[in-house]
Structures are given as structure tokens and as C-alpha cells.
C-alpha atoms as a PDB file:
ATOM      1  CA  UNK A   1     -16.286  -4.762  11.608  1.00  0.00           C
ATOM      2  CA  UNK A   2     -14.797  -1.821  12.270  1.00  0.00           C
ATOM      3  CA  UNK A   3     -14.917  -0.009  15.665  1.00  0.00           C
ATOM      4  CA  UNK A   4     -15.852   3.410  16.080  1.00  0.00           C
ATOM      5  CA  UNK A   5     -12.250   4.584  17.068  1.00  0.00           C
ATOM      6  CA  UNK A   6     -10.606   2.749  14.231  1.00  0.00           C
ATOM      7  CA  UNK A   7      -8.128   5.057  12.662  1.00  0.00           C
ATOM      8  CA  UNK A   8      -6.808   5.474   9.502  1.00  0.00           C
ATOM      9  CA  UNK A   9      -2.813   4.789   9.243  1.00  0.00           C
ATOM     10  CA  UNK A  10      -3.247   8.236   6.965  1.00  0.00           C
ATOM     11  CA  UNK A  11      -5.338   9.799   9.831  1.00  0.00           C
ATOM     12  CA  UNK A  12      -2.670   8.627  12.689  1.00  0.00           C
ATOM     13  CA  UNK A  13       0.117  10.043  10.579  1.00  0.00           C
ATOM     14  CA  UNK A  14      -2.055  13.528   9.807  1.00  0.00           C
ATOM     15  CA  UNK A  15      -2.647  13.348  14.065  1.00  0.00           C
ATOM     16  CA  UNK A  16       1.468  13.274  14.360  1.00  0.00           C
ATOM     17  CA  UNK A  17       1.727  15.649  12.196  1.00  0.00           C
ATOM     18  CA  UNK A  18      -0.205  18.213  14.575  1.00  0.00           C
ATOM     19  CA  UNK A  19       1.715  17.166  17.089  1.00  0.00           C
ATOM     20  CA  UNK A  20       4.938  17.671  16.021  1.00  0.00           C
ATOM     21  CA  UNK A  21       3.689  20.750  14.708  1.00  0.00           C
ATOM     22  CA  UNK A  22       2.491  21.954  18.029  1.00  0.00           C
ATOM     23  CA  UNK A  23       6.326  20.903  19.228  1.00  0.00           C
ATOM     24  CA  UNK A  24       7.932  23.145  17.156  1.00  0.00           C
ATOM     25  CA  UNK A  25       5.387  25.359  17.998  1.00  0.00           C
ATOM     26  CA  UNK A  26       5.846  25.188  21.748  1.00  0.00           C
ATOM     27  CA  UNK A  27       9.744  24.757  21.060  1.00  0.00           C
ATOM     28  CA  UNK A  28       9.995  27.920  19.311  1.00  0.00           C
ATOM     29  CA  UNK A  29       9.640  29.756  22.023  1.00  0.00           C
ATOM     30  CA  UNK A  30      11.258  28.801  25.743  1.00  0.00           C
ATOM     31  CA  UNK A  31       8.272  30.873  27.586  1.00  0.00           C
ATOM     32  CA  UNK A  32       5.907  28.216  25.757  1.00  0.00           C
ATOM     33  CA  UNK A  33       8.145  25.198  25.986  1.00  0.00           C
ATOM     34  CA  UNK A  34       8.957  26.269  29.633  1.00  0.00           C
ATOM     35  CA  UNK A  35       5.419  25.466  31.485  1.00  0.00           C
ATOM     36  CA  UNK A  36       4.939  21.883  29.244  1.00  0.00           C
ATOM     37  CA  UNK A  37       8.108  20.417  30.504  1.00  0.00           C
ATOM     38  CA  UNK A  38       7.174  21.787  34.336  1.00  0.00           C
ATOM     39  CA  UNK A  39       4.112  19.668  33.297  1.00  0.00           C
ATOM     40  CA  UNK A  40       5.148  17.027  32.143  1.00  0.00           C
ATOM     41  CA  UNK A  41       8.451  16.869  34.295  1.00  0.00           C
ATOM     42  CA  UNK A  42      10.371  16.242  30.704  1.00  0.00           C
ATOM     43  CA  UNK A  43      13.917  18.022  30.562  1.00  0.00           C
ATOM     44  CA  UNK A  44      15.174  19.302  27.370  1.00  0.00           C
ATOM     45  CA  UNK A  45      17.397  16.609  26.944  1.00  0.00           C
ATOM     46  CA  UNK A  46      14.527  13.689  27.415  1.00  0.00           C
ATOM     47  CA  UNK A  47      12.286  15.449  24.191  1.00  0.00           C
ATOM     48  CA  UNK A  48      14.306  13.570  21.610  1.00  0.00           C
ATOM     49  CA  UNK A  49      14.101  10.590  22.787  1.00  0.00           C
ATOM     50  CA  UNK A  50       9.821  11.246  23.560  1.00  0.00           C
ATOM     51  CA  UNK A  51       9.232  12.728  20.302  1.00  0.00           C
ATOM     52  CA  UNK A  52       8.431   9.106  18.628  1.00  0.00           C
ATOM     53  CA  UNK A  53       5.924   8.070  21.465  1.00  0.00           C
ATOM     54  CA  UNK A  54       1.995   8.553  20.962  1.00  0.00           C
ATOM     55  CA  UNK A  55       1.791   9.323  24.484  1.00  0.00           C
ATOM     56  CA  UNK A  56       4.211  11.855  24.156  1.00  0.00           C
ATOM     57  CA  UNK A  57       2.101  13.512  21.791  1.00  0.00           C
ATOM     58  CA  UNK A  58      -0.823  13.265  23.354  1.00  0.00           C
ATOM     59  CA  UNK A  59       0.571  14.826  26.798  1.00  0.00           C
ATOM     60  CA  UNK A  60       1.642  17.792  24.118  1.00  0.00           C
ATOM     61  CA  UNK A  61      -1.633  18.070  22.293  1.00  0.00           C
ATOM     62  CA  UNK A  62      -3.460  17.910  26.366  1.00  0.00           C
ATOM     63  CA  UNK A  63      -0.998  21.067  27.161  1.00  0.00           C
ATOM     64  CA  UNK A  64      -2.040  22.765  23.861  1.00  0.00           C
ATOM     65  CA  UNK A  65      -5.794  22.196  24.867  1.00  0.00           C
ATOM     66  CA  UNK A  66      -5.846  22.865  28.204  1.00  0.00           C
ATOM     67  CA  UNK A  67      -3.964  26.285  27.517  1.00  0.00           C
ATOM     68  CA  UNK A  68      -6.416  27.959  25.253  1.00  0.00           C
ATOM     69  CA  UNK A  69      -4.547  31.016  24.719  1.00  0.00           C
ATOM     70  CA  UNK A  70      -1.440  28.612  23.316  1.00  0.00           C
ATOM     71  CA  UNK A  71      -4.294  26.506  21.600  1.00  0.00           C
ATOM     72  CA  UNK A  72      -5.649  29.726  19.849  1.00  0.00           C
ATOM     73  CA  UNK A  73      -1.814  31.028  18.517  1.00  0.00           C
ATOM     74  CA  UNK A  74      -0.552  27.504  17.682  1.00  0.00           C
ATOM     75  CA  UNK A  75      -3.709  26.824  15.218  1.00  0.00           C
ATOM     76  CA  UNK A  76      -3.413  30.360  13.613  1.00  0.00           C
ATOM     77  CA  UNK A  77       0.353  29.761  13.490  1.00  0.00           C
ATOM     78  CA  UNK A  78      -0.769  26.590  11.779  1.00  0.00           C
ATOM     79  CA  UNK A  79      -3.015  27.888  10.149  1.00  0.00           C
ATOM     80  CA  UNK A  80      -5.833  24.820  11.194  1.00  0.00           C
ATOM     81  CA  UNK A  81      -8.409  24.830  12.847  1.00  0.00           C
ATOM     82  CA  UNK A  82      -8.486  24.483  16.811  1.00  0.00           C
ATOM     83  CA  UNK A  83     -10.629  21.547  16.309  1.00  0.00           C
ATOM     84  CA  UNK A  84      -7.898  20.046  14.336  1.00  0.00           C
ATOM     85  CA  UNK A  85      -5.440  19.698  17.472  1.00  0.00           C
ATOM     86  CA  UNK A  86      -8.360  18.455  19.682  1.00  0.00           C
ATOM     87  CA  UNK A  87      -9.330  15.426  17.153  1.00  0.00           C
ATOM     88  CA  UNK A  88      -5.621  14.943  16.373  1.00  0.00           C
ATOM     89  CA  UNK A  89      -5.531  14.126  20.295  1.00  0.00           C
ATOM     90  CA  UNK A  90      -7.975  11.851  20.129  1.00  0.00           C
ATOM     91  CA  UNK A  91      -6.729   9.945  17.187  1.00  0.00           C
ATOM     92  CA  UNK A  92      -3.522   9.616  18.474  1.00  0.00           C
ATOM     93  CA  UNK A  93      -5.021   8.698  22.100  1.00  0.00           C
ATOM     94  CA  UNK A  94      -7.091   5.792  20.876  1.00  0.00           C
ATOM     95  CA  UNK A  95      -4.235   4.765  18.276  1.00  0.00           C
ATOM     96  CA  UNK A  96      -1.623   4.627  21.479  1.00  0.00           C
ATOM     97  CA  UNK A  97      -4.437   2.158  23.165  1.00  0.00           C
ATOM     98  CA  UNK A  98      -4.201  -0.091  19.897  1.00  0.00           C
ATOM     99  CA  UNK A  99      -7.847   0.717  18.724  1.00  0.00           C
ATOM    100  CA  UNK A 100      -6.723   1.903  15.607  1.00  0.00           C
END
């Protein structure tokens, strides 16, 4: 039997996706990219070799989140739905604690 936070591989890999999405998003732009590596006390340099982890990820999908504003112009950039980036976190969250 399943548990309720079983994932997917093609949900995990859709969950990435918004990630690296938000990345480029975030990337594309240093006064976005700027306050997330304050945050997360990443330098430019350390983001390739990050961009593989599912915590990684998360931490960028938790920035997104907890900065509506970036939340809001990311999704329409992306044309998702906000909701989108906040499930993707979770997927990727419980998949990075091996429940998937």
C-alpha cells in the first residue's frame, strides 16, 4: 500500500521541472537571484553544482513562496498556476525524504 505522499517518478520530474523553471526565473534577473542566494548563503559559483539536489529545489521553490510578489510574476511568467509551485514543493520535499 501506497502512502499518502507517494509520488509519481512523472510527478517528481513535473515538480523539477518548476523548479528549474523558477531558477531561470530567479536567474534571469540579478535583483531576483540576488536576495535567494543572501538566503540561502549559495554563491553564484555553488548553483551548478546545487541544481541536481531536491533540497536545492525545495530551498528555491520556499523563496518563491515566501516572496509572493516573485511567486505571483514567476507563475504568470510560467504561465501555471501559483498552486503549481506550492505542490511542486511539496512533491519534491517528501520525494527528497524518500517517501516517494
Amino acid at each position: 500500500m501506497k502512502s499518502r505522499n507517494s509520488r509519481t517518478p512523472t510527478q517528481v520530474e513535473a515538480a523539477r521541472q518548476v523548479a528549474l523553471g523558477a531558477l531561470a526565473f530567479l536567474a534571469s534577473d540579478p535583483e531576483r537571484i540576488g536576495p535567494f542566494l543572501a538566503e540561502s548563503g549559495l554563491s553564484p559559483g555553488d548553483l551548478r553544482g546545487a541544481v541536481g539536489s531536491a533540497a536545492f529545489h525545495v530551498a528555491l521553490l520556499d523563496h518563491l513562496i515566501n516572496h509572493q510578489e516573485l511567486l505571483i510574476a514567476y507563475a504568470g511568467e510560467a504561465e501555471i498556476d501559483p498552486g503549481h509551485a506550492v505542490a511542486a514543493r511539496e512533491i519534491l520535499f517528501h520525494a527528497d525524504m524518500g517517501e516517494d
